[in-house]
Protein backbone atom coordinates (compact mmCIF):
# COMPACT_ATOMS: atom_id res chain seq x y z
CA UNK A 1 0.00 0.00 0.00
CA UNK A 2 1.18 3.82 -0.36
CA UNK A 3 -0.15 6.91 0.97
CA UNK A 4 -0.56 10.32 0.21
CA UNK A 5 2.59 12.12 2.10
CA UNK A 6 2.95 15.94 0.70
CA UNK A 7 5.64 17.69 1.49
CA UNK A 8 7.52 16.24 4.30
CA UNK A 9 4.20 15.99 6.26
CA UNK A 10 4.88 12.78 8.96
CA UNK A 11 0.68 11.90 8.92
CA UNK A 12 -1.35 10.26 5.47
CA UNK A 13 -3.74 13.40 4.57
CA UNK A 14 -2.45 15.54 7.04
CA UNK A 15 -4.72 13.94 9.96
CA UNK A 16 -3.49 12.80 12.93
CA UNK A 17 -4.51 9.37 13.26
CA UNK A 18 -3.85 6.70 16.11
CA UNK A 19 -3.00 2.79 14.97
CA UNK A 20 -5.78 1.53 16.13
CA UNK A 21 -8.01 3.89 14.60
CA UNK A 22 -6.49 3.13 11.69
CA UNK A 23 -7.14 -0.06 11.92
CA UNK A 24 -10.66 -0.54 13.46
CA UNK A 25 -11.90 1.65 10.91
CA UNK A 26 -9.89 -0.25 7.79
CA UNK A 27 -8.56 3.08 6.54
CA UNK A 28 -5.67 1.40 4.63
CA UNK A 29 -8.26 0.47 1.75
CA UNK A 30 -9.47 3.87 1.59
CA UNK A 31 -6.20 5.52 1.58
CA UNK A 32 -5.23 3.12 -1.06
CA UNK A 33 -8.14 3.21 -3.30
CA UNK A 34 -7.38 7.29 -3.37
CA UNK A 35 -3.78 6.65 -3.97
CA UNK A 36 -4.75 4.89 -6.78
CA UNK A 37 -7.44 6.76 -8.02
CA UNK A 38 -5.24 9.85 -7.70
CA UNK A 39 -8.49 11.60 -5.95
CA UNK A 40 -8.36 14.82 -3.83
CA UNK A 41 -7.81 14.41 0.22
CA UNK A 42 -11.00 15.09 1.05
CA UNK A 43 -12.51 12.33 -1.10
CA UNK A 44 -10.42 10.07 2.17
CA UNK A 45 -11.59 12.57 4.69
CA UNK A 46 -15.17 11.94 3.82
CA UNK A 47 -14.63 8.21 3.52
CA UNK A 48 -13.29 8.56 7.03
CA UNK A 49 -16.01 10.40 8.57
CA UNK A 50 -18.44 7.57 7.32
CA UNK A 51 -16.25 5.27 8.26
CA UNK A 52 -16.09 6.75 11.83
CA UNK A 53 -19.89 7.33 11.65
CA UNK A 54 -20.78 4.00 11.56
CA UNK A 55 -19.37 3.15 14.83
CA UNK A 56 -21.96 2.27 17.46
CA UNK A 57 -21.34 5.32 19.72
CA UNK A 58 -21.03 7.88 16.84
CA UNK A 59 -25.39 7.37 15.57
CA UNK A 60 -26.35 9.49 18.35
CA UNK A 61 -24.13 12.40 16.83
CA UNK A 62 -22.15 11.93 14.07
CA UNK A 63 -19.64 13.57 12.62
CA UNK A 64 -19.58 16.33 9.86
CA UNK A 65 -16.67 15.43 7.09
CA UNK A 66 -16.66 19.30 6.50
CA UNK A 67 -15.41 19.64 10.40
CA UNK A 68 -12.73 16.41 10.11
CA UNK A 69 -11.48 18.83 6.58
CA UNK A 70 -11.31 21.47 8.60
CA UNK A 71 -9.33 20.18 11.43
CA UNK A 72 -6.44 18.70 8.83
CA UNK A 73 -6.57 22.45 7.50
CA UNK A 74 -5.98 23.57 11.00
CA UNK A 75 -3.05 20.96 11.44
CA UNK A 76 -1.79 22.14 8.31
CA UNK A 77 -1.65 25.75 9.30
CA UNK A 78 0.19 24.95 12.30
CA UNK A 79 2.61 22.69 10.96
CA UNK A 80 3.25 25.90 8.22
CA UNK A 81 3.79 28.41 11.39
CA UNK A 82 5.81 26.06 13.26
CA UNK A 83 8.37 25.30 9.92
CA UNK A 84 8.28 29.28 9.51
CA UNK A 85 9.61 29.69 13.20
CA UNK A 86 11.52 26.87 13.70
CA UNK A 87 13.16 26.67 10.45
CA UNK A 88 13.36 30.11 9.12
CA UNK A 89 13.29 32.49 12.01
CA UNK A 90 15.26 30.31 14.28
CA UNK A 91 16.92 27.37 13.40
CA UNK A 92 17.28 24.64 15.67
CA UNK A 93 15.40 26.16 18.71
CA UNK A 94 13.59 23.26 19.36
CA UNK A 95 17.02 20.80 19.91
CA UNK A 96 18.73 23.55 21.95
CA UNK A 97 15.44 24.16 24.51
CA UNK A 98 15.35 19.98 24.73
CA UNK A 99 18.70 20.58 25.59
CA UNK A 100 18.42 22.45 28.22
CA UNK A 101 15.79 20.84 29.76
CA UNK A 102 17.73 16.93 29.75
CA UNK A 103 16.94 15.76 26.67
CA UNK A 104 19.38 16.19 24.22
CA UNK A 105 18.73 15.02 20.31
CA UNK A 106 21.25 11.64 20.65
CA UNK A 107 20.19 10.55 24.05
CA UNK A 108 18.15 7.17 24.56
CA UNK A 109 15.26 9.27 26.17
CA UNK A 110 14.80 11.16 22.85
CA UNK A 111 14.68 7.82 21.36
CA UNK A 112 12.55 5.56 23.19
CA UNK A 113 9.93 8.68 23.63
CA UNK A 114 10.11 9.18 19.36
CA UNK A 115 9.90 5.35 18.90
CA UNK A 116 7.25 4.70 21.38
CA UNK A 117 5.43 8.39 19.54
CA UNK A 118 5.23 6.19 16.01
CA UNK A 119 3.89 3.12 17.40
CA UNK A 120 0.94 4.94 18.49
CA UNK A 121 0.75 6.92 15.80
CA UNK A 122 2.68 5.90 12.87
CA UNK A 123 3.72 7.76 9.49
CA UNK A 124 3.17 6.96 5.91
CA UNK A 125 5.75 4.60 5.76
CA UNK A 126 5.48 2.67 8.55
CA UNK A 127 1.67 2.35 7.17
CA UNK A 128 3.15 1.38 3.98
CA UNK A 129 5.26 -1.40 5.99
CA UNK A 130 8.05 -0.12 4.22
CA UNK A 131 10.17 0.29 8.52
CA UNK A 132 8.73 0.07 11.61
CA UNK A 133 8.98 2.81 14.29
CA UNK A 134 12.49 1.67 15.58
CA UNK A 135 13.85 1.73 12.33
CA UNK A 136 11.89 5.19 11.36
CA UNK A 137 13.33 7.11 14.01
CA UNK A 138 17.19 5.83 13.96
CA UNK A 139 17.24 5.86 10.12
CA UNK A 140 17.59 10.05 10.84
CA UNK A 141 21.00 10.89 9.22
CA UNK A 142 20.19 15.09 9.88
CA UNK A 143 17.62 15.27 12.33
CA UNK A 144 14.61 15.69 9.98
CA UNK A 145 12.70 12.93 11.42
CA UNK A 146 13.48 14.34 14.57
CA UNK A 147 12.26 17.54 13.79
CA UNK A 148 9.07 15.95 12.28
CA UNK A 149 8.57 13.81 15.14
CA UNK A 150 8.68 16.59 17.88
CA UNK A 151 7.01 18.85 15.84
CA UNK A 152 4.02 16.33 15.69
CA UNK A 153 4.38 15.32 19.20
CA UNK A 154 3.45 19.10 20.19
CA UNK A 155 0.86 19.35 17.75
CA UNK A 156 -1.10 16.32 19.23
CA UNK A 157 -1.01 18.06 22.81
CA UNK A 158 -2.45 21.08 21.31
CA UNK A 159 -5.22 18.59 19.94
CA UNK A 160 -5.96 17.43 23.22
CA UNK A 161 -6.17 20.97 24.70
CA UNK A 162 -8.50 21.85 22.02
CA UNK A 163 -11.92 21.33 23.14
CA UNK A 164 -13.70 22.04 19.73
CA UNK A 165 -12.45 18.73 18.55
CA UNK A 166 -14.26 17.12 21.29
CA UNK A 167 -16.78 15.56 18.80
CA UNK A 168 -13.98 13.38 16.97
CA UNK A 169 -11.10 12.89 19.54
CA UNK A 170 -10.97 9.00 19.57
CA UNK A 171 -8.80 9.61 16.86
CA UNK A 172 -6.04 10.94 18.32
CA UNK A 173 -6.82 10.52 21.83
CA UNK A 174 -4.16 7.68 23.12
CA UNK A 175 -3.99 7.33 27.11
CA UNK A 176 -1.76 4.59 26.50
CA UNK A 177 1.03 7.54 25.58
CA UNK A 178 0.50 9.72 28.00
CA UNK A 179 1.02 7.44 30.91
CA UNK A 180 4.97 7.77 29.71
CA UNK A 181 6.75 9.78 32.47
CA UNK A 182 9.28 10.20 29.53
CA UNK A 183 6.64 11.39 26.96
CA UNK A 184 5.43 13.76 29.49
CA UNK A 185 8.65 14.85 30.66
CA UNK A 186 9.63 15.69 27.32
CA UNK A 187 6.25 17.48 25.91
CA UNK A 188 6.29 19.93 29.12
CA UNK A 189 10.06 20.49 28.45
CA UNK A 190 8.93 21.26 24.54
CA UNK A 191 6.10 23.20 25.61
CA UNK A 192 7.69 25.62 28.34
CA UNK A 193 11.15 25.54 26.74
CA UNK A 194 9.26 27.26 23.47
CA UNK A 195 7.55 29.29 25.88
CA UNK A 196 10.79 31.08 27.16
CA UNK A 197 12.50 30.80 23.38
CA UNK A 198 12.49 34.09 21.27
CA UNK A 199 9.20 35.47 20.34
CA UNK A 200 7.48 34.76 17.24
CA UNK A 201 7.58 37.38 14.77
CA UNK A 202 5.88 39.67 13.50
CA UNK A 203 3.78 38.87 16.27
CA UNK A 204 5.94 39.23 19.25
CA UNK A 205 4.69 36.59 21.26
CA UNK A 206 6.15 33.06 22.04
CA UNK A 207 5.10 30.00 19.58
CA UNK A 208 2.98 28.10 21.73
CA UNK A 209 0.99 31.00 22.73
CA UNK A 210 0.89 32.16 19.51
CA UNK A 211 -0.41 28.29 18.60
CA UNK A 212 -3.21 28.86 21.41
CA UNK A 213 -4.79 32.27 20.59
CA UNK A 214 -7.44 30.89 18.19
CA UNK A 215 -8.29 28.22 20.71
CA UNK A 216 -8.58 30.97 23.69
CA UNK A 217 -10.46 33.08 21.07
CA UNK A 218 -13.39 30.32 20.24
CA UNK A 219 -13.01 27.82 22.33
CA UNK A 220 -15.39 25.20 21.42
CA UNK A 221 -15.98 26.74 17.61
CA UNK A 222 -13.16 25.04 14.80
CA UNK A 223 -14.54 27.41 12.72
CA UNK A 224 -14.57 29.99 14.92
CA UNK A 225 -10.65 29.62 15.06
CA UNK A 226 -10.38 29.38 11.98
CA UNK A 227 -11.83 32.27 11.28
CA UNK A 228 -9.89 33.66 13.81
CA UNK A 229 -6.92 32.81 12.01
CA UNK A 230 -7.73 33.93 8.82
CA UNK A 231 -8.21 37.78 10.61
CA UNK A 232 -5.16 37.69 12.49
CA UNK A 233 -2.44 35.42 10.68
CA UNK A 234 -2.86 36.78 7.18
CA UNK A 235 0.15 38.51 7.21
CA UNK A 236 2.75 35.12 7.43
CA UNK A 237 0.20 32.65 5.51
CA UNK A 238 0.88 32.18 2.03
CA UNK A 239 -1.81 32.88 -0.82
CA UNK A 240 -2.38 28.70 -1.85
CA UNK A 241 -3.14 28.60 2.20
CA UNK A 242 -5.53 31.22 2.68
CA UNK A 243 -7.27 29.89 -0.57
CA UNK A 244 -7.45 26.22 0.85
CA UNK A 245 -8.50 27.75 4.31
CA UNK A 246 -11.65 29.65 2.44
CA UNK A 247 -12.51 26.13 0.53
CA UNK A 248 -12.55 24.35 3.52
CA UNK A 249 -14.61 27.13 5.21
CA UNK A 250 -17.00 26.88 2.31
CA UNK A 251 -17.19 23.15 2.87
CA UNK A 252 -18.95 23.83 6.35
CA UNK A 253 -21.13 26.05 5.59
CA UNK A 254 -22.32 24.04 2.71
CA UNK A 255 -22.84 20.82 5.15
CA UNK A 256 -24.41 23.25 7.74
CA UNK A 257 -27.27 24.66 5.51
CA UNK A 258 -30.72 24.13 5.91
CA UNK A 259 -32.61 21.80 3.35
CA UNK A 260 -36.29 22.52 3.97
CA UNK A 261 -37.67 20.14 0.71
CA UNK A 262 -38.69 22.51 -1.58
CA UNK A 263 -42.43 23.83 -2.03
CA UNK A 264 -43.72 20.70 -2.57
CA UNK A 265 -44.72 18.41 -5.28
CA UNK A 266 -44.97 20.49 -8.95
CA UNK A 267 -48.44 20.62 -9.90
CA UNK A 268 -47.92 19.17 -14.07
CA UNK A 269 -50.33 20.74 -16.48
CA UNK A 270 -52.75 18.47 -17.61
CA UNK A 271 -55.07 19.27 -20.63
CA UNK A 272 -58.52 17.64 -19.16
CA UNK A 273 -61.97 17.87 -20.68
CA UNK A 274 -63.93 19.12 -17.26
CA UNK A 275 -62.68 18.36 -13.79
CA UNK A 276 -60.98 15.66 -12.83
CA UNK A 277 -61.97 13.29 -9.29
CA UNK A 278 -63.75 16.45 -8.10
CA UNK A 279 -60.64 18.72 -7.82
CA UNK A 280 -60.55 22.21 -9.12
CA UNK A 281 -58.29 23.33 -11.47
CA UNK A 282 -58.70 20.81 -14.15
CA UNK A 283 -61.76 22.60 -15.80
CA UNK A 284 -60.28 23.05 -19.42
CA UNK A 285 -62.68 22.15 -22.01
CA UNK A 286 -61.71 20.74 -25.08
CA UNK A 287 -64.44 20.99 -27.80
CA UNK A 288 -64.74 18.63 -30.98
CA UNK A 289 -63.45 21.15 -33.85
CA UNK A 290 -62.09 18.55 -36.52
CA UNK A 291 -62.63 19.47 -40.32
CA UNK A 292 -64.27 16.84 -42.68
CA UNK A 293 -61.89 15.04 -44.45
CA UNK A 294 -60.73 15.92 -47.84
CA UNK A 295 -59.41 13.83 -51.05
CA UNK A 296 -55.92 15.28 -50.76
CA UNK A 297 -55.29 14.36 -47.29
CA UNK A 298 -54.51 10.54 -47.96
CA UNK A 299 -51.47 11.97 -50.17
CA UNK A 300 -50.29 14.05 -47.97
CA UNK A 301 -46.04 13.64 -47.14
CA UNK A 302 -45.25 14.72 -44.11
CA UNK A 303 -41.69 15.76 -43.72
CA UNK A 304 -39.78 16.78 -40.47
CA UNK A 305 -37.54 19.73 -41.21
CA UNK A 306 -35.29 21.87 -39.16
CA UNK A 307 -35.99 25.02 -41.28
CA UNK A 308 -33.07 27.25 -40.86
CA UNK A 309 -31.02 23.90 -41.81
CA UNK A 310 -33.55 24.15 -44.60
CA UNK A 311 -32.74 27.48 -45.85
CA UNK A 312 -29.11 27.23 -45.45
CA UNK A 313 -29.00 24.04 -47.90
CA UNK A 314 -31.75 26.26 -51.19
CA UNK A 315 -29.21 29.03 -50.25
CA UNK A 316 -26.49 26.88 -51.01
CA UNK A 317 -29.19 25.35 -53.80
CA UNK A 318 -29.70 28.70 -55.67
CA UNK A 319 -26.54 30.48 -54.96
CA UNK A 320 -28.13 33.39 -52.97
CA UNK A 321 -29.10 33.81 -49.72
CA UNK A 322 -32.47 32.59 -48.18
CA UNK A 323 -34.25 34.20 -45.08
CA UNK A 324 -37.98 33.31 -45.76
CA UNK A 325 -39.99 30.14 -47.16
CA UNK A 326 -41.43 32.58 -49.33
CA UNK A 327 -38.54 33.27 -51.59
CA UNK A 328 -38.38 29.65 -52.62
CA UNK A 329 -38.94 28.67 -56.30
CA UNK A 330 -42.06 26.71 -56.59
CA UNK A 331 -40.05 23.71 -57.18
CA UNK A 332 -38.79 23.57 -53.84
CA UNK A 333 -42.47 22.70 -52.84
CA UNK A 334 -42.67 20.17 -55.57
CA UNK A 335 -39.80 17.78 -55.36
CA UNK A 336 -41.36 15.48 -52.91
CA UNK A 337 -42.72 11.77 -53.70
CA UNK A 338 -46.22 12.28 -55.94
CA UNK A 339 -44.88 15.71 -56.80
CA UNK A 340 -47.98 17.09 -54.16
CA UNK A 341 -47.77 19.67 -51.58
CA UNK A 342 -45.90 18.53 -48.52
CA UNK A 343 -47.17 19.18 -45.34
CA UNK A 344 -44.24 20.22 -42.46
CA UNK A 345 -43.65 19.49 -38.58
């Protein structure tokens, strides 16, 4: 199997999902089928809300697949402000605040807290079977996976915190992790070492407050924060991002509107001589108006015509234009079968 994996992104479509959500809901078909079918991420973000809707516990309130898009664009947005400070505005931060705090990038805690991070949650490919987490996280010649690890690592606590994803949380929510004195030891140190690091700019406040704003500002609302975010971090998002933010705003509102059946059944036209089972409306009378019949009508050859096709071809016929019947030569009339008046539809 292969999944979709853009740009360095650790998680299959951006989501963060735990193994055994992964695997009670048999998402390795669906990520494969739009792998192959080379179909847009939300095609496997509706397919997972479905999926996820069909669980016993989810009838009594299921879950939109506009809200599940919307929280992998709100993952996405963080992981682009996180890259922008921890990459561009100040490289290496995160290793040297770890640092400080005990865990340095080489030591066997870093390890065994990454390691034990993609079991619970692995990557595309340890989905794709291709390593397994041991191997993911020493295979890391530069530190990338490192990076991507951590970076991930602090993203899922800020999932947790965030109380607007209440409604689908059993996909990320893993007790099994937290019980980890290491995991927690080095998440806090993460957290309030990036708390004391250089401010973000232009914003001049630290990253993970920075990370928490739209969560203080609408607290149980993803589009709330979202919205929040498009008002207030315009100036650092790219154009592509903003666009993609407004699509999967769109997305909700579409799923959220009201559907109230129309006006009813359309009453047809029917042409009725009188009224029909005592209802009103069908009194249209028809009267018997037919003419006698006459000797020509039994020679009568009807011919279907489409009549500006039929002026176009005696145009081309007499080498001048033709607007009206009327111009036509009387042989025009007369070059039917019997040589007799045609009659047209």
């Amino acid at each position: 199997m292969s999944v979709n994996n853009k740009n360095g992104v650790y998680f299959p479509f951006g989501i963060q999902i735990q193994k055994k959500m992964w695997e009670l809901l048999d998402l390795e078909k669906v990520a494969e089928e739009v792998r192959s079918r080379r179909q847009p991420d939300i095609i496997f973000i509706r397919q997972l809300a479905n999926r996820l809707n069909k669980q016993p516990e989810r009838r009594e309130q299921p879950v939109p697949a506009g809200l599940l898009n919307l929280y992998a664009m709100l993952e996405k947005i963080y992981r682009y402000v996180f890259e922008l400070y921890a990459r561009e505005q100040f490289p290496a931060v995160l290793d040297e605040v770890l640092r400080d705090s005990g865990y340095p990038a080489d030591s066997p805690q870093m390890r065994s807290v990454l390691t034990r991070f993609a079991e619970h949650f692995p990557g595309a490919s340890i989905l794709e079977k291709k390593e397994d987490a041991a191997r993911f996280v020493a295979a890391d010649e530069n530190g990338e996976r490192r990076g991507l690890l951590l970076k991930e690592l602090l993203l899922l606590r800020l999932s947790g915190e965030n109380r607007a994803l209440d409604q689908f949380s059993a996909l990320f929510h893993a007790p099994d992790l937290k019980v980890s004195d290491e995991h927690q030891g080095l998440e806090t140190a993460a957290d309030e070492g990036l708390a004391d690091a250089p401010p973000m700019e232009p914003f001049g406040v630290p990253l993970p407050h920075l990370l928490r704003a739209p969560m203080l500002a609408s607290p149980f609302s993803l589009p709330g924060q979202i919205e929040y975010i498009r008002a207030n971090w315009r100036s650092i998002l790219p154009p592509d991002l903003l666009a993609e933010l407004l699509t999967a705003m769109d997305i909700v509102k579409e799923e959220e509107r009201e559907f109230w059946g129309g006006p009813g059944r359309p009453q047809v036209l029917e042409f009725l001589k009188g009224k029909r089972l005592g209802k009103e409306g069908y009194d249209y009378p028809e009267y018997d108006r037919f003419s006698p019949d006459a000797e020509w009508m039994a020679n009568v050859v009807m011919l279907a015509k489409m009549v500006y096709v039929w002026l176009d071809q005696l145009s081309k016929q007499y080498k001048r234009p033709v607007h009206r019947l009327i111009r036509c030569r009387t042989r025009s009339w007369t070059c039917f079968p019997g040589g007799g008046l045609p009659a047209f539809g």
